[in-house]
N, C-alpha and C. Protein backbone atom coordinates (compact mmCIF):
# COMPACT_ATOMS: atom_id res chain seq x y z
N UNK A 1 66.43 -91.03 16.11
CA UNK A 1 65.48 -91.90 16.77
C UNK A 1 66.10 -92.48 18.03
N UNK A 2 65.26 -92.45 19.15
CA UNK A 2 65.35 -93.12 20.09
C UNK A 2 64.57 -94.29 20.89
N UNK A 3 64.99 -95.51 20.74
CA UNK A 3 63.57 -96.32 21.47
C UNK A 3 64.15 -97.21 22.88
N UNK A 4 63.40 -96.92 23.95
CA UNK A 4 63.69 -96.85 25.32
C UNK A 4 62.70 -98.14 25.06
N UNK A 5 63.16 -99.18 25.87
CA UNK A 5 62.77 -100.83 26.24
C UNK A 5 62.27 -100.88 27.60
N UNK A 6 61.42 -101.70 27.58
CA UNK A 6 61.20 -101.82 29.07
C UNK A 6 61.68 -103.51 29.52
N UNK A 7 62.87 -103.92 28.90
CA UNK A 7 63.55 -104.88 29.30
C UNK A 7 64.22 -105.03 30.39
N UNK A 8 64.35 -106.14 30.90
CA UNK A 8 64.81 -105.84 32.78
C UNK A 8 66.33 -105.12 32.78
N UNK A 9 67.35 -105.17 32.24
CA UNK A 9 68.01 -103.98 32.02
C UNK A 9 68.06 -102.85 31.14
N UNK A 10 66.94 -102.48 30.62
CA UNK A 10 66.65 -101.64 29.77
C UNK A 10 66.10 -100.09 30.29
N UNK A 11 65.54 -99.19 30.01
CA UNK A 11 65.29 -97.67 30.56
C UNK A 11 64.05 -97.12 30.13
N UNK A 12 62.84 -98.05 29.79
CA UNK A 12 61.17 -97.34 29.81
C UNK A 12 60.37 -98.20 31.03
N UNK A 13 60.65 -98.55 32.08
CA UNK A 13 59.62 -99.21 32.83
C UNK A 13 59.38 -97.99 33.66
N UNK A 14 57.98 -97.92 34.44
CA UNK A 14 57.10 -97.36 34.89
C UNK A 14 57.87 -96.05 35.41
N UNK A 15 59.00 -96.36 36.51
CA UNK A 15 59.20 -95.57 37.22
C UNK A 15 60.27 -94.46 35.76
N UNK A 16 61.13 -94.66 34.89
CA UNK A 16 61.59 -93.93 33.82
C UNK A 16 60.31 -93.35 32.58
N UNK A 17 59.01 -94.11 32.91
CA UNK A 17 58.09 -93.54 32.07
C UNK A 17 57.18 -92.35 32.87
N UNK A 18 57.19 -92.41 34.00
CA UNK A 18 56.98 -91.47 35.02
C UNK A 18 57.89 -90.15 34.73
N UNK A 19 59.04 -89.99 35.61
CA UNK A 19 59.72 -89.45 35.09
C UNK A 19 59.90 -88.54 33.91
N UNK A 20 59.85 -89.11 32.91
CA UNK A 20 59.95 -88.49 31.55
C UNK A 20 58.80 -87.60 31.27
N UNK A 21 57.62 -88.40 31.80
CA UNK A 21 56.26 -87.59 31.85
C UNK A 21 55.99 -86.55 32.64
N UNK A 22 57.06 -86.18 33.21
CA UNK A 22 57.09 -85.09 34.48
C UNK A 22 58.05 -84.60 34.30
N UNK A 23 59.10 -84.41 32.93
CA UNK A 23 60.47 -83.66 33.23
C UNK A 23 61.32 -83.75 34.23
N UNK A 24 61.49 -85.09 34.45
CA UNK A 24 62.17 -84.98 35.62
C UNK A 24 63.59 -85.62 34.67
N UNK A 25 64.94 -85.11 35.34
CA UNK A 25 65.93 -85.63 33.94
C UNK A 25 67.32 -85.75 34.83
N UNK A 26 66.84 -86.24 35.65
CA UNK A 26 67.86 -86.37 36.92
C UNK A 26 68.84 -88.15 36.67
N UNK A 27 67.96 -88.96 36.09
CA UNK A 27 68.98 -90.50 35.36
C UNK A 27 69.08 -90.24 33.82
N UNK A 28 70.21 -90.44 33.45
CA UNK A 28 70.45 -90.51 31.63
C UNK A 28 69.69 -90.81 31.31
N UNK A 29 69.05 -92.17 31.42
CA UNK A 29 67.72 -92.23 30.55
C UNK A 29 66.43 -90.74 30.20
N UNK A 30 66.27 -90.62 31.54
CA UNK A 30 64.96 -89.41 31.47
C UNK A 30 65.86 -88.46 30.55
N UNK A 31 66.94 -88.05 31.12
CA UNK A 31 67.77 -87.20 30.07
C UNK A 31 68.01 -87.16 28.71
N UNK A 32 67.89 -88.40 28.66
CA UNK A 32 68.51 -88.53 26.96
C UNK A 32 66.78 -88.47 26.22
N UNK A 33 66.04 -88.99 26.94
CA UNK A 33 64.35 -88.97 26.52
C UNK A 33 64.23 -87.64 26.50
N UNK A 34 64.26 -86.75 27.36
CA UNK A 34 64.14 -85.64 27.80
C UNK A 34 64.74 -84.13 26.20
N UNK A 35 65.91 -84.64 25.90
CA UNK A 35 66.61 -84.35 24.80
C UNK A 35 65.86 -84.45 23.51
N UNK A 36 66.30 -86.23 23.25
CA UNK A 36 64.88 -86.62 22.18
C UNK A 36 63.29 -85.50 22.10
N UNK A 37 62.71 -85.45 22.68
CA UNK A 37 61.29 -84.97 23.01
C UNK A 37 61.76 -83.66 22.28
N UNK A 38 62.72 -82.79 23.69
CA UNK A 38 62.91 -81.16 23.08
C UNK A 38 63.61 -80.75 21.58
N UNK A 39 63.96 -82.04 20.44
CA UNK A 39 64.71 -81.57 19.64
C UNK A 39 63.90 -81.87 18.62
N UNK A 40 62.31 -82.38 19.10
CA UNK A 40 61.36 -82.85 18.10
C UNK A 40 61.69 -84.23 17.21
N UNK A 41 63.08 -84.97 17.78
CA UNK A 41 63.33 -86.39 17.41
C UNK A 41 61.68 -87.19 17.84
N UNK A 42 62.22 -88.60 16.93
CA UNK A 42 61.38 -89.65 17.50
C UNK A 42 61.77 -90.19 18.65
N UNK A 43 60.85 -90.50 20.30
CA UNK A 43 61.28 -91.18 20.84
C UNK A 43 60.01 -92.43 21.04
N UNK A 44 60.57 -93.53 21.24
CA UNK A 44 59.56 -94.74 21.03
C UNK A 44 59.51 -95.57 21.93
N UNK A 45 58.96 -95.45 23.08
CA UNK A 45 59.24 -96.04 24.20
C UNK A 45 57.87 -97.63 23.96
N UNK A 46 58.64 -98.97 24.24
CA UNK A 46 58.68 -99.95 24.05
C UNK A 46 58.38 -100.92 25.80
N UNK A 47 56.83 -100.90 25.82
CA UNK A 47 56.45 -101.05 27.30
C UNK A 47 55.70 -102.58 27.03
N UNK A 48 56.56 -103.15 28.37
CA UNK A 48 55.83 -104.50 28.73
C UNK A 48 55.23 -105.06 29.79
N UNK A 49 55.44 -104.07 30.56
CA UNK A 49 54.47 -104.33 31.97
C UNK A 49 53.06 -104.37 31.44
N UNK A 50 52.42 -105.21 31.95
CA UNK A 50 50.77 -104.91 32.13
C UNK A 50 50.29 -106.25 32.86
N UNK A 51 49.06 -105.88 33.22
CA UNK A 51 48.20 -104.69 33.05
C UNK A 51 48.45 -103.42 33.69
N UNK A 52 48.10 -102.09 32.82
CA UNK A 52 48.28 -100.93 33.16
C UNK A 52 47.50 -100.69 34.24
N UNK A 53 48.34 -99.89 35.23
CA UNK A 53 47.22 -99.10 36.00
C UNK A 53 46.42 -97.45 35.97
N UNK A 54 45.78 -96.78 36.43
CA UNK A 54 45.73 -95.54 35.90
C UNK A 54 47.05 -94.76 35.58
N UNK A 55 48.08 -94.78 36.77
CA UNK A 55 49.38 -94.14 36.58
C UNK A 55 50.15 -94.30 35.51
N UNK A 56 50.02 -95.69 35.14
CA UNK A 56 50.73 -95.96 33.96
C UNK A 56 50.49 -95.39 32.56
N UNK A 57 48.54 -95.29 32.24
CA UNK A 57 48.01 -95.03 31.68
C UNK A 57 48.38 -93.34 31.55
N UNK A 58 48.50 -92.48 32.10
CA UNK A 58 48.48 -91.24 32.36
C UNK A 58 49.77 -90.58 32.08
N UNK A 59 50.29 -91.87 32.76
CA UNK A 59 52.05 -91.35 31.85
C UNK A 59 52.32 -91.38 30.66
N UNK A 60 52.21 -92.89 30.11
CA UNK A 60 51.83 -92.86 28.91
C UNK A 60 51.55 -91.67 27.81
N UNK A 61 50.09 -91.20 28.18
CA UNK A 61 49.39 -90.26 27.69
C UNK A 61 49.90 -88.87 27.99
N UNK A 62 51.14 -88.51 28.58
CA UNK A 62 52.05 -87.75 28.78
C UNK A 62 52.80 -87.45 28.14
N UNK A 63 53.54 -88.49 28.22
CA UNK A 63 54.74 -88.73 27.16
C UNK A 63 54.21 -88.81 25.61
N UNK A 64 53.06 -89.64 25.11
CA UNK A 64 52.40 -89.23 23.55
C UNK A 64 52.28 -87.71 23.49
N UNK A 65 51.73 -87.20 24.15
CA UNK A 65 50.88 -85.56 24.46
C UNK A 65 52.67 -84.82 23.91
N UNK A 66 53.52 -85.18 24.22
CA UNK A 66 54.96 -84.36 24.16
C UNK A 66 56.00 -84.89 23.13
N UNK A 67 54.83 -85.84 22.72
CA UNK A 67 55.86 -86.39 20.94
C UNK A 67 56.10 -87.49 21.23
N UNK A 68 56.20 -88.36 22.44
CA UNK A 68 56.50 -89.71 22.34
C UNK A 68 55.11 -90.70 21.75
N UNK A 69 56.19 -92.20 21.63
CA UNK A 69 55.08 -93.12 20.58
C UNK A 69 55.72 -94.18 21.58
N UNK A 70 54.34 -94.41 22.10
CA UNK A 70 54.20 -95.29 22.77
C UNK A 70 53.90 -97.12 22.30
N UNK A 71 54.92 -98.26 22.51
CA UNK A 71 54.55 -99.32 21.79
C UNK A 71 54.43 -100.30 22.50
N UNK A 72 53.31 -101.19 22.44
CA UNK A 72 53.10 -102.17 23.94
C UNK A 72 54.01 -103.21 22.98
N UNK A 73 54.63 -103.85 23.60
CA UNK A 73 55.55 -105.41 23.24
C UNK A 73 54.39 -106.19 22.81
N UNK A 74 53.93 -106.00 22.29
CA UNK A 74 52.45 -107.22 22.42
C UNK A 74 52.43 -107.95 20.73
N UNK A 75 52.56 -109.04 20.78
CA UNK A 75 53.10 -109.74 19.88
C UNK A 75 51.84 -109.35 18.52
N UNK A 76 52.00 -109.63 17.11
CA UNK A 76 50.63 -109.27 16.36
C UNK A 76 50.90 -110.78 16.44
N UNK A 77 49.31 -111.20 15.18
CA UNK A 77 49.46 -112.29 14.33
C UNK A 77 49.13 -112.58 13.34
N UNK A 78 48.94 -111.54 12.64
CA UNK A 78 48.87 -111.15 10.90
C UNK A 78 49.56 -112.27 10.42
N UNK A 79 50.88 -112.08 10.53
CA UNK A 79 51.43 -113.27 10.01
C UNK A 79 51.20 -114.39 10.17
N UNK A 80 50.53 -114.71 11.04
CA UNK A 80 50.56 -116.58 11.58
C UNK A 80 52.10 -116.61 11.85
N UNK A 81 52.94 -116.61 12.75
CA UNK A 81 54.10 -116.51 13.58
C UNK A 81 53.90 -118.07 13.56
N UNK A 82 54.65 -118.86 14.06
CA UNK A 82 54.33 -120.37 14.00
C UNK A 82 55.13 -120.89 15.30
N UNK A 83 56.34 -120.32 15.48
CA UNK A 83 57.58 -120.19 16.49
C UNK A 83 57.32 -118.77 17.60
N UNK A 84 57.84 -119.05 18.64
CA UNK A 84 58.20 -118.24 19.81
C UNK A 84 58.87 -116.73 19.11
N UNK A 85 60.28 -117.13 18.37
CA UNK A 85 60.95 -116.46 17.83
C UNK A 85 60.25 -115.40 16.50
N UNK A 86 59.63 -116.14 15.80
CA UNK A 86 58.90 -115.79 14.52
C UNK A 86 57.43 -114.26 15.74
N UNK A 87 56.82 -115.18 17.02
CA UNK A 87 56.39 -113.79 17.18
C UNK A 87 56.85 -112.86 17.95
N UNK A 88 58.02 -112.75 18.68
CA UNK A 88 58.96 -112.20 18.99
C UNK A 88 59.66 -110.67 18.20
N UNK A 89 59.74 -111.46 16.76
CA UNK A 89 60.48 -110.59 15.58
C UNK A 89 58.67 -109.88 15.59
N UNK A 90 57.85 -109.98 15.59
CA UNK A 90 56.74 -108.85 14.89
C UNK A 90 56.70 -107.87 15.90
N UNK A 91 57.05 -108.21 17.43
CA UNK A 91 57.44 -106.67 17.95
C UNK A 91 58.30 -105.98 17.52
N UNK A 92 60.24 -106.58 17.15
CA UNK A 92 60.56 -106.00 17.05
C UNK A 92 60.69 -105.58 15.35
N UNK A 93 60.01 -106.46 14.61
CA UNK A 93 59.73 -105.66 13.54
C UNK A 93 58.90 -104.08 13.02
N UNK A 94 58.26 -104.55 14.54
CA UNK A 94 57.11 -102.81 14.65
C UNK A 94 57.63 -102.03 15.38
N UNK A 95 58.73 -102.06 15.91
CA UNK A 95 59.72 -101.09 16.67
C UNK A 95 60.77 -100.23 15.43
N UNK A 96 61.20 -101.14 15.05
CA UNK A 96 62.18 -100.99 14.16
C UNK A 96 61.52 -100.06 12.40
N UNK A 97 60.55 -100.66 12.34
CA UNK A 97 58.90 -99.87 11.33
C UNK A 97 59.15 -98.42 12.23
N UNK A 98 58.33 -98.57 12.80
CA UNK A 98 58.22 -97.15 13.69
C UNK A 98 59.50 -95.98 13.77
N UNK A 99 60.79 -96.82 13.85
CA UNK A 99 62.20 -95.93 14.14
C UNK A 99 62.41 -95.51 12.55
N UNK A 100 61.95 -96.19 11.55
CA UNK A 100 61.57 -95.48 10.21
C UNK A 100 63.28 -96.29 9.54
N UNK A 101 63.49 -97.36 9.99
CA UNK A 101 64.51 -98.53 9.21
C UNK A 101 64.02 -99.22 8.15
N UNK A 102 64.05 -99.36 7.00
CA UNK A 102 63.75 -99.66 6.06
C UNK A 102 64.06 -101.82 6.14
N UNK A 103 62.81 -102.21 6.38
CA UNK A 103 62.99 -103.69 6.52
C UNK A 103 62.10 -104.40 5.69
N UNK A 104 62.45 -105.34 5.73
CA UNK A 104 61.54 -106.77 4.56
C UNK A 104 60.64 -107.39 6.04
N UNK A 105 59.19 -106.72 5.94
CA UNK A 105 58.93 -107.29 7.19
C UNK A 105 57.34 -107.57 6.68
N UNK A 106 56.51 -108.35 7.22
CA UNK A 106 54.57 -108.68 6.85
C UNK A 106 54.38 -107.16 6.50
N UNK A 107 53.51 -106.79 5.56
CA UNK A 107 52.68 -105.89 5.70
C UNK A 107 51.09 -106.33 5.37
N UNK A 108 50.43 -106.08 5.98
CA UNK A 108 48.95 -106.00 6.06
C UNK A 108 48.39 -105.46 5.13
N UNK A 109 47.65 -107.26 3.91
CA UNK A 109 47.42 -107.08 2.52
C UNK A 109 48.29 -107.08 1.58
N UNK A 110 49.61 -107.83 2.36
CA UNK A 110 50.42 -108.26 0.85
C UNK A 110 50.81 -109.63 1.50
């Protein structure tokens, strides 16, 4: 598993989600995405820009189309989160779900 962040030093924002969506594998990141994709790994790219624009949208739908799983940062609230931190952890509890880590995390209906 691989999951690419779109944290300000991190390697999924627009212009590396571009990229990847176009084979282009010219920065490690696209490369190592690029790898992930062709070896039929998970890659889980973890996006917080928005609002999307078409480009974004299209890349996106690129990168799903070629095996990637696309995850907006976007907080749930199943849980009732109560703290900053508390909804913070339900992204990265659905990142970490997704990379297939076995965690003590809300599930929906228990």
């Amino acid at each position: 598993n691989w999951i690419m962040s779109s944290s300000p030093n991190s390697s999924c924002n627009p212009l590396i989600r571009s990229l990847t969506s176009r084979n282009r594998s010219s920065f490690l990141a696209t490369r190592a995405a690029d790898v992930i994709l062709k070896e039929k790994r998970k890659l889980i790219c973890v996006v917080r820009e928005t609002p999307y624009n078409l480009l974004h949208i299209r890349n996106m739908e690129a990168v799903t189309l070629a095996g990637g799983i696309i995850c907006p940062a976007t907080p749930s609230f199943y849980s009732r989160p109560k703290t900053l931190e508390e909804m913070a952890a339900t992204v990265v509890d659905r990142v970490l779900d997704l990379a297939g880590l076995d965690i003590s995390t809300f599930r929906w209906g228990q």
